[in-house]
C-alpha atoms as a PDB file:
ATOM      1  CA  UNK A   1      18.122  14.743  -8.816  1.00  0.00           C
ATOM      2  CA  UNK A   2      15.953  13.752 -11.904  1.00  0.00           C
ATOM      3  CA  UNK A   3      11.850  13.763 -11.309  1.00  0.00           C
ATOM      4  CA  UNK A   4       9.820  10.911 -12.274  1.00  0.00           C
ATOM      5  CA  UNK A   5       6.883  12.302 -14.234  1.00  0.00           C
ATOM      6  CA  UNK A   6       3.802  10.535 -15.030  1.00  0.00           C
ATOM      7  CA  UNK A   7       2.491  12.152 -18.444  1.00  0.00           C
ATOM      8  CA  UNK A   8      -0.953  10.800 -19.603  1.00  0.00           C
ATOM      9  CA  UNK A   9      -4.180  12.028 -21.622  1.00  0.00           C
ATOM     10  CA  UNK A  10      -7.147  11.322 -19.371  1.00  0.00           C
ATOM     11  CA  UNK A  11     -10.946  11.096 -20.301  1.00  0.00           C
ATOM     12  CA  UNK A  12     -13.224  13.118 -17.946  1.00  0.00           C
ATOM     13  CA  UNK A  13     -14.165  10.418 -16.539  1.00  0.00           C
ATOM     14  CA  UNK A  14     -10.596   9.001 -15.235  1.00  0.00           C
ATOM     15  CA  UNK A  15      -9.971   6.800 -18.388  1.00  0.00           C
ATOM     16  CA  UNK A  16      -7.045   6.355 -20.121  1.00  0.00           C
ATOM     17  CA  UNK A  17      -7.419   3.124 -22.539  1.00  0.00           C
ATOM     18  CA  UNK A  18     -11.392   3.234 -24.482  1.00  0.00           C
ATOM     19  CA  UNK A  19     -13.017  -0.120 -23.634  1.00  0.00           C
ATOM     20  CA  UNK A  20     -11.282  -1.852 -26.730  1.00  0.00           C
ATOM     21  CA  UNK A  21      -7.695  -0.378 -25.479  1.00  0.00           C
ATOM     22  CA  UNK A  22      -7.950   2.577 -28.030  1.00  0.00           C
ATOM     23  CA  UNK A  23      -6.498   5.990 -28.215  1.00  0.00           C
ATOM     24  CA  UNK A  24      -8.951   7.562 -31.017  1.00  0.00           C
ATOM     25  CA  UNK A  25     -10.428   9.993 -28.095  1.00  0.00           C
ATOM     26  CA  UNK A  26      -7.129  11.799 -27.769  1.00  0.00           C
ATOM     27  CA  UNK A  27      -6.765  15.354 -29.364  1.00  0.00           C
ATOM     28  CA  UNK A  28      -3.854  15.554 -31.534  1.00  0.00           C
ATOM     29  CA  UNK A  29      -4.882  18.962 -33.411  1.00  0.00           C
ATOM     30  CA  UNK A  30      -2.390  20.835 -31.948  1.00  0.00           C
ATOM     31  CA  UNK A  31       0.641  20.766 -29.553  1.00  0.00           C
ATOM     32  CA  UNK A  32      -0.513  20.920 -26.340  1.00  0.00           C
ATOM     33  CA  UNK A  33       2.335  21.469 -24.387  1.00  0.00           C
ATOM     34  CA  UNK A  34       4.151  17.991 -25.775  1.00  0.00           C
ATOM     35  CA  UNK A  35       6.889  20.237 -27.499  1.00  0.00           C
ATOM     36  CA  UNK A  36       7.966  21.658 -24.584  1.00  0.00           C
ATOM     37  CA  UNK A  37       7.410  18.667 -22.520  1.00  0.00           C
ATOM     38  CA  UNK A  38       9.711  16.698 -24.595  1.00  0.00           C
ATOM     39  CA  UNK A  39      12.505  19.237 -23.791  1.00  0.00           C
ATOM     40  CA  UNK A  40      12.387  18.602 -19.981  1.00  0.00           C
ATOM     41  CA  UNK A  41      12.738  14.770 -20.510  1.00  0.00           C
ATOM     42  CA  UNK A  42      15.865  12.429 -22.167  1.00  0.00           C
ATOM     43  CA  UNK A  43      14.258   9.353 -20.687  1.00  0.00           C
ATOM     44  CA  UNK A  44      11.066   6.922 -20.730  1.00  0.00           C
ATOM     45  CA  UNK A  45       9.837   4.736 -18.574  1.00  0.00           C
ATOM     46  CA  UNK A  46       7.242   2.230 -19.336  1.00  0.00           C
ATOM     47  CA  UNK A  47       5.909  -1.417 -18.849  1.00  0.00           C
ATOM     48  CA  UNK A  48       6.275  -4.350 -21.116  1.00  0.00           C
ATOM     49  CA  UNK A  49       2.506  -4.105 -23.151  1.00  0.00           C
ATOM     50  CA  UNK A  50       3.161  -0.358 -23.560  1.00  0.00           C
ATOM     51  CA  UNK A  51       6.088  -1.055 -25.345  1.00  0.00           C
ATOM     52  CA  UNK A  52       4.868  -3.617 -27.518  1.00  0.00           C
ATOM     53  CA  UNK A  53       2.108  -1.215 -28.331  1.00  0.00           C
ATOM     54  CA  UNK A  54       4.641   1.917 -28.722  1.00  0.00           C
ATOM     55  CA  UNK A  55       7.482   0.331 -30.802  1.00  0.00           C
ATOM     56  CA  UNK A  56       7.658   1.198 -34.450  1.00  0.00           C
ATOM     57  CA  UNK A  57       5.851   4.699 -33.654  1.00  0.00           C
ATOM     58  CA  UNK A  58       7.413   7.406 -35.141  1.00  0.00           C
ATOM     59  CA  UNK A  59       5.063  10.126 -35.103  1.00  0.00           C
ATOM     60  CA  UNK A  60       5.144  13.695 -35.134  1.00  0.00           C
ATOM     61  CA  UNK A  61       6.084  13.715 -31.316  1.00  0.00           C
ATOM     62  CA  UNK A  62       8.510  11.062 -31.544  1.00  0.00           C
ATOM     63  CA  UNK A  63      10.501  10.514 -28.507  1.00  0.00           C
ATOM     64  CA  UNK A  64      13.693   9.052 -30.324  1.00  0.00           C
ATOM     65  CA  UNK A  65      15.285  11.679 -28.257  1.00  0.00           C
ATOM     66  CA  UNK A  66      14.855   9.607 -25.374  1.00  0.00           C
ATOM     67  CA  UNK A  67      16.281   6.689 -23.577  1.00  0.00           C
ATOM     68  CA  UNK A  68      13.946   3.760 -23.566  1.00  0.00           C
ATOM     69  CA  UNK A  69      13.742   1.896 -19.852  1.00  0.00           C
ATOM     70  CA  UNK A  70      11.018  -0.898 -19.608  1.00  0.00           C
ATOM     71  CA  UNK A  71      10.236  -3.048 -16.672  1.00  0.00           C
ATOM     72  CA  UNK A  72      10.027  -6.549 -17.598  1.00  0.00           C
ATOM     73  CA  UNK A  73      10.733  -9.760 -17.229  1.00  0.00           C
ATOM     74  CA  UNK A  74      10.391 -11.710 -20.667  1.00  0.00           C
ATOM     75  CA  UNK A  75      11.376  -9.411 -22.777  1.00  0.00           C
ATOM     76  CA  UNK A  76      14.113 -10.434 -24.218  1.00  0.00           C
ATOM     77  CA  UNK A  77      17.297  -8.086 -25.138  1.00  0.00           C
ATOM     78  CA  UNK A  78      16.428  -5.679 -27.785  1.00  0.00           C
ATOM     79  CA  UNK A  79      18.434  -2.647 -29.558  1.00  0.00           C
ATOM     80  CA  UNK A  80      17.899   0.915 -28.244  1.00  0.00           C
ATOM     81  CA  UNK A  81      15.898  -0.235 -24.978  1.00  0.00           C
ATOM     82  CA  UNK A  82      17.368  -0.915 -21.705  1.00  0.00           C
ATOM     83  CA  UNK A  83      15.060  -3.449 -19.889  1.00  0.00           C
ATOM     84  CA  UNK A  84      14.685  -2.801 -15.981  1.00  0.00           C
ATOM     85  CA  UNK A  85      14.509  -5.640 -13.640  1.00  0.00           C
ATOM     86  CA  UNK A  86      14.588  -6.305  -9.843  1.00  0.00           C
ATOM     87  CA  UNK A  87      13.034  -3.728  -7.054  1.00  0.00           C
ATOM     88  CA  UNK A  88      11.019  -1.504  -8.652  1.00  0.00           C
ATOM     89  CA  UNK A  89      11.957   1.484  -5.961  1.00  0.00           C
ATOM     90  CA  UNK A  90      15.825   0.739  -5.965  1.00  0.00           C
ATOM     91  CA  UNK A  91      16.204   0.684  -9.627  1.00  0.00           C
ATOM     92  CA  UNK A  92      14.186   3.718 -10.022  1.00  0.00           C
ATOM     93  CA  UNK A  93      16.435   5.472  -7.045  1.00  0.00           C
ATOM     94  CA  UNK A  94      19.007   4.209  -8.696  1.00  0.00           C
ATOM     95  CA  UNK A  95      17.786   5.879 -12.091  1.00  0.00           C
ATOM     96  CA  UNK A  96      17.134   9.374 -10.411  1.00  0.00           C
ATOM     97  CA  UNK A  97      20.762   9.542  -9.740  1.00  0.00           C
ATOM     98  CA  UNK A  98      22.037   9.418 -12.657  1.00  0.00           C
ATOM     99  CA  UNK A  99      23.073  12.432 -14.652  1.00  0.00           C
ATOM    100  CA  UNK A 100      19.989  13.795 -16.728  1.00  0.00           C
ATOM    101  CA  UNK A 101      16.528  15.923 -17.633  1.00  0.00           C
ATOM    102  CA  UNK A 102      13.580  14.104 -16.148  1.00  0.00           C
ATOM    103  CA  UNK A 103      12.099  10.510 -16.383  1.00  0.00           C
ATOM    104  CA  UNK A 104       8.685  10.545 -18.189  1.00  0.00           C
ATOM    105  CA  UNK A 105       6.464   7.409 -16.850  1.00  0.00           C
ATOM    106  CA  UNK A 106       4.553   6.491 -19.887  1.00  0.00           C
ATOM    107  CA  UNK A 107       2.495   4.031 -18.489  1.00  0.00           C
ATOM    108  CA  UNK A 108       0.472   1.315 -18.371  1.00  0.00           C
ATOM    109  CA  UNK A 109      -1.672   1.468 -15.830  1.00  0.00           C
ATOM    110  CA  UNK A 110       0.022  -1.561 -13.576  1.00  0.00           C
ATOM    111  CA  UNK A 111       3.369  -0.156 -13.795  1.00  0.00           C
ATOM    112  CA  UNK A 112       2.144   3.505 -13.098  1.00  0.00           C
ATOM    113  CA  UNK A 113      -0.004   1.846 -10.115  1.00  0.00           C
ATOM    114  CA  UNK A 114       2.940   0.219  -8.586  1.00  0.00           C
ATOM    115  CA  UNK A 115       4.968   3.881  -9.126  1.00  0.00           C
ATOM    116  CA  UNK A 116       1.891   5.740  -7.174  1.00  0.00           C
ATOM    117  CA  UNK A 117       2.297   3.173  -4.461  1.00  0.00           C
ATOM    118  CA  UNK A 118       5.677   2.975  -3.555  1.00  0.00           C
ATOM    119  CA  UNK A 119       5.846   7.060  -3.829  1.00  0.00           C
ATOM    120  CA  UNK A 120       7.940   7.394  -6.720  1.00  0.00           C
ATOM    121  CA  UNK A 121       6.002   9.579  -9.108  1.00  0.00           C
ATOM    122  CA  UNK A 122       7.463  13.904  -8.047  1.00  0.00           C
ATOM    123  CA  UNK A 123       4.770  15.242 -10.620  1.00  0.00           C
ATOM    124  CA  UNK A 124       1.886  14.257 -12.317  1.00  0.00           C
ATOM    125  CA  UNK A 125       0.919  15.929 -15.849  1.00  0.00           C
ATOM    126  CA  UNK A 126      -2.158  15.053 -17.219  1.00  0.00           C
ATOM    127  CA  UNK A 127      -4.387  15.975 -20.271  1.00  0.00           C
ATOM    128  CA  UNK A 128      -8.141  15.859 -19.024  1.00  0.00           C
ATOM    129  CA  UNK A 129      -9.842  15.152 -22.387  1.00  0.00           C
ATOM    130  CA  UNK A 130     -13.933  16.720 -22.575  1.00  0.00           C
ATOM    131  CA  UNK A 131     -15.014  13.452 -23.157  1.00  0.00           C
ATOM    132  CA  UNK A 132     -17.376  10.846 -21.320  1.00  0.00           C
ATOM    133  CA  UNK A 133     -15.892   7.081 -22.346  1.00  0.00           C
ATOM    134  CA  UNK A 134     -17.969   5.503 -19.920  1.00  0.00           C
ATOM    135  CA  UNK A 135     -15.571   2.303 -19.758  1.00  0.00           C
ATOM    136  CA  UNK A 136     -12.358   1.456 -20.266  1.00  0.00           C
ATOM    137  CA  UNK A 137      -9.022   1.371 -18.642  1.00  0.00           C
ATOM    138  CA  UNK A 138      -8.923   3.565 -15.488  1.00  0.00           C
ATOM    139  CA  UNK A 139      -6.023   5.600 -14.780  1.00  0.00           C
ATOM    140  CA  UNK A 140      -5.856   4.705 -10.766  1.00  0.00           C
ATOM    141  CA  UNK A 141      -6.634   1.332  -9.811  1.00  0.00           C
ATOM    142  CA  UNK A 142      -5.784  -0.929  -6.601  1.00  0.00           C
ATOM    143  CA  UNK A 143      -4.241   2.263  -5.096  1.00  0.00           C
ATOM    144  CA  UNK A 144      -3.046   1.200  -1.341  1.00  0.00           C
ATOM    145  CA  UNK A 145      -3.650   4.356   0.641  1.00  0.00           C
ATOM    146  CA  UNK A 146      -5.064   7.961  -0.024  1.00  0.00           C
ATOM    147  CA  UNK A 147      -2.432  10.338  -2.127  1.00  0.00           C
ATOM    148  CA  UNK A 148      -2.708  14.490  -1.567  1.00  0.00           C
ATOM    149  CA  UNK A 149      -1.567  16.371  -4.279  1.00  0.00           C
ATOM    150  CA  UNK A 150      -1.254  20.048  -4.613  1.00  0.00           C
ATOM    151  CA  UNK A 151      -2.110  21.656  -7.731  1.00  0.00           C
ATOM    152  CA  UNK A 152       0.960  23.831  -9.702  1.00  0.00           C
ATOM    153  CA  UNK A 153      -0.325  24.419 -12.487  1.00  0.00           C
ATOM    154  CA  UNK A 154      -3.455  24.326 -14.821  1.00  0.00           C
ATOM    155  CA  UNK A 155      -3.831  25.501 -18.846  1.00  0.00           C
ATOM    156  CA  UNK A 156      -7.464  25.548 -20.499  1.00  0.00           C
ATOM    157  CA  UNK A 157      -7.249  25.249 -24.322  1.00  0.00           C
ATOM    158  CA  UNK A 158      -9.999  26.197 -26.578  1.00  0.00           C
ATOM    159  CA  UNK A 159     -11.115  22.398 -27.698  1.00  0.00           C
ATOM    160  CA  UNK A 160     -11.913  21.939 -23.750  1.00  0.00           C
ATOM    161  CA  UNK A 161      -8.809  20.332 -23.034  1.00  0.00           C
ATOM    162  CA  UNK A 162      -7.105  21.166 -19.627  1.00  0.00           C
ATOM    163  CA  UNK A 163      -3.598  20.228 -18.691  1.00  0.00           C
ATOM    164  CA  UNK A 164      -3.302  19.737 -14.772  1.00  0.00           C
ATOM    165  CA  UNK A 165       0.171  19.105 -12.851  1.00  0.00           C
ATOM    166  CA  UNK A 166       0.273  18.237  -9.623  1.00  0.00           C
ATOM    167  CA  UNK A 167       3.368  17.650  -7.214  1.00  0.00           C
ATOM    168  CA  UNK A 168       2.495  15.482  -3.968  1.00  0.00           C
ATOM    169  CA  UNK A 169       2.431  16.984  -0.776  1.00  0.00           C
ATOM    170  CA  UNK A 170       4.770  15.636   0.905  1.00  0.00           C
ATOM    171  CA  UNK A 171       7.445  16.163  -1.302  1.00  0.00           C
END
């Protein structure tokens, strides 16, 4: 069965959106992992905003390679993306069995909250940046009950970036 992995960059202090929804804090010197981590995955799942804000980017860690799922329900049909309605934990069972790598949650926050709370994330890879942003959007927010995670693995890069995954424990 395919994983569900949620794959964000993180400020120390739990942010992943600055206070004016920007990305500028975010290393992008050097790989960190994201080559590799684009091998494990063929698909992406994200929320309506975070597609409007991630359409048209073709960057040096383009995920073109990937199939496009977002959960919405105004957007309207649209080439190359397959948009998810209905139950959010049926149509992402549903997903899991299909023949594939693993299912990158890209975000946003609501969507990823939702995923957190109906149990649906099997790892969670994140990229704690060394910086303070003081405000902005948080990663976990109007989480319903208490989550324990055990930690698999952990890589320190010389900026002060550290990547963290975690599985839950009751997987």
């Amino acid at each position: 069965m395919r994983k569900v992995i949620l794959g964000l960059a993180v400020s120390l202090d739990g942010f992943i959106e600055g206070p004016n929804g920007e990305y500028d804090w975010c290393f992008t010197d050097q790989d960190y992992g994201l080559t590799e981590f684009s091998k494990s995955i063929d698909a992406l799942v994200m929320g309506r905003k975070t597609y409007d804000m991630m359409k048209g980017y073709d960057g040096p860690n383009s995920w073109s390679h990937a199939r496009t799922y977002v959960f919405s329900n105004t957007l309207p049909a649209t080439a190359g993306v397959e948009v998810l309605k209905g139950d959010l934990p049926t149509v992402m069972n549903q997903l899991k069995q299909t023949e594939g790598k693993n299912i990158w949650l890209f975000g946003g926050a609501d969507l990823t909250t939702q995923f957190i709370n109906h149990n649906l994330i099997d790892e969670y890879w994140l990229s704690v940046h060394p910086i303070i942003l003081g405000s902005g959007k948080p990663l976990f927010h109007d989480i319903i009950e208490r989550k324990q995670l055990k930690l698999t693995e952990t890589k320190a890069y010389n900026t002060g970036l550290v990547s963290l995954k975690y599985a839950p424990q009751n997987l």
